[in-house]
C-alpha atoms as a PDB file:
ATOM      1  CA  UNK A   1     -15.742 -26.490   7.604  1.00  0.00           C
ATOM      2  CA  UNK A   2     -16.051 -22.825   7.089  1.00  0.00           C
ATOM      3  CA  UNK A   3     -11.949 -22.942   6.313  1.00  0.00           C
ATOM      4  CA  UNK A   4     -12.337 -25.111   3.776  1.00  0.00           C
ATOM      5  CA  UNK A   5     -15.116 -23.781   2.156  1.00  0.00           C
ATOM      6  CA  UNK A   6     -13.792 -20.277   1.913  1.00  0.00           C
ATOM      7  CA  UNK A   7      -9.827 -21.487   0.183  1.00  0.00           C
ATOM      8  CA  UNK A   8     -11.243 -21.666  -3.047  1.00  0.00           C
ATOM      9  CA  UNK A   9     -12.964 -18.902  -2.998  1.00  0.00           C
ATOM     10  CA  UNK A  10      -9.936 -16.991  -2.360  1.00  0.00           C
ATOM     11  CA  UNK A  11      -8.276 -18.985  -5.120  1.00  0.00           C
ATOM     12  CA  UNK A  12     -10.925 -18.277  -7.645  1.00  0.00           C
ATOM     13  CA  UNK A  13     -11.390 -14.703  -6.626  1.00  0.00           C
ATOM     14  CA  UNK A  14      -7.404 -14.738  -7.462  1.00  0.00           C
ATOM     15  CA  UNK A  15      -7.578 -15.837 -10.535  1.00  0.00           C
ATOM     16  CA  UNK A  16      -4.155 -17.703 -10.085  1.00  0.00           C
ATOM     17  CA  UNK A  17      -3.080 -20.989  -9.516  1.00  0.00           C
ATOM     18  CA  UNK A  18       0.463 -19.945  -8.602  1.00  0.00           C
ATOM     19  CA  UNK A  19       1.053 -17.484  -5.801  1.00  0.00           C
ATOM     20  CA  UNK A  20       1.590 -14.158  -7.128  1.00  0.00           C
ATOM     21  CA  UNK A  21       5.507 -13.229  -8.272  1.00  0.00           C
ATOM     22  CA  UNK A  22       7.580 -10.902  -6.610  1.00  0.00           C
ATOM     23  CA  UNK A  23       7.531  -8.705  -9.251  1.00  0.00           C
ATOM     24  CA  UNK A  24       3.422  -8.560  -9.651  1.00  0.00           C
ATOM     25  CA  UNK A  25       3.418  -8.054  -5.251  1.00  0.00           C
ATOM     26  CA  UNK A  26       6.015  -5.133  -5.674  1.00  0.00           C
ATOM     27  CA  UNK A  27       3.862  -3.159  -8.656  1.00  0.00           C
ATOM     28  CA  UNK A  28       0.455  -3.941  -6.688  1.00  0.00           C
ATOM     29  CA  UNK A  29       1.886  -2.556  -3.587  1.00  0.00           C
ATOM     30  CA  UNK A  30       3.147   0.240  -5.587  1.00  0.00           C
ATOM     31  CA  UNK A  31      -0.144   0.576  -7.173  1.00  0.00           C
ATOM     32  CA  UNK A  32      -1.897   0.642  -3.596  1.00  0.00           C
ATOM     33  CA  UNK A  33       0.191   2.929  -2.240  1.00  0.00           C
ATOM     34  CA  UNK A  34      -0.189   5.957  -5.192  1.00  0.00           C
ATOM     35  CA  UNK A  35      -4.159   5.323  -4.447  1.00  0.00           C
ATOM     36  CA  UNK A  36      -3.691   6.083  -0.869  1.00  0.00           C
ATOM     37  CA  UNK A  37      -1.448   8.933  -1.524  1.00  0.00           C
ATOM     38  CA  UNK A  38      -3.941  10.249  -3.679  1.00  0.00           C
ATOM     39  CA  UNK A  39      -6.393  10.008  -1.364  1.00  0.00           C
ATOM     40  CA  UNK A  40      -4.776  10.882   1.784  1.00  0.00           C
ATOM     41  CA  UNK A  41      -3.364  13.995  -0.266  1.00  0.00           C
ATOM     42  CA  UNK A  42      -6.834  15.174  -1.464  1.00  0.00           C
ATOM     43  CA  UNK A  43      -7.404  18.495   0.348  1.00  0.00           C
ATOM     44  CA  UNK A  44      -9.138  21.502  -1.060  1.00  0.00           C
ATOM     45  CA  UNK A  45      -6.635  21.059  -4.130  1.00  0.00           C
ATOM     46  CA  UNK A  46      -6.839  17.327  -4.905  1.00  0.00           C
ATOM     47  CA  UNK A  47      -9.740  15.095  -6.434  1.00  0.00           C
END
């Protein structure tokens, strides 16, 4: 019951009816991996 409870939250949460395009996955995995670069390249230099 707990599976089927917590689909549409993940749906809503999403926003989207449609699964996510290639395009949109490639930019938000491009946009996750500058934030950990940021963050992994902090130092005494970085933010």
């Amino acid at each position: 019951m707990n599976a089927a409870t917590a689909s549409p939250r993940v749906r809503r949460a999403r926003q989207a009816g449609s699964r996510p395009t290639e395009t949109e996955r490639k930019n938000a995995a491009a946009a996750l991996q500058r934030a950990l670069d940021r963050r992994d390249n902090g130092g005494s230099t970085g933010h």
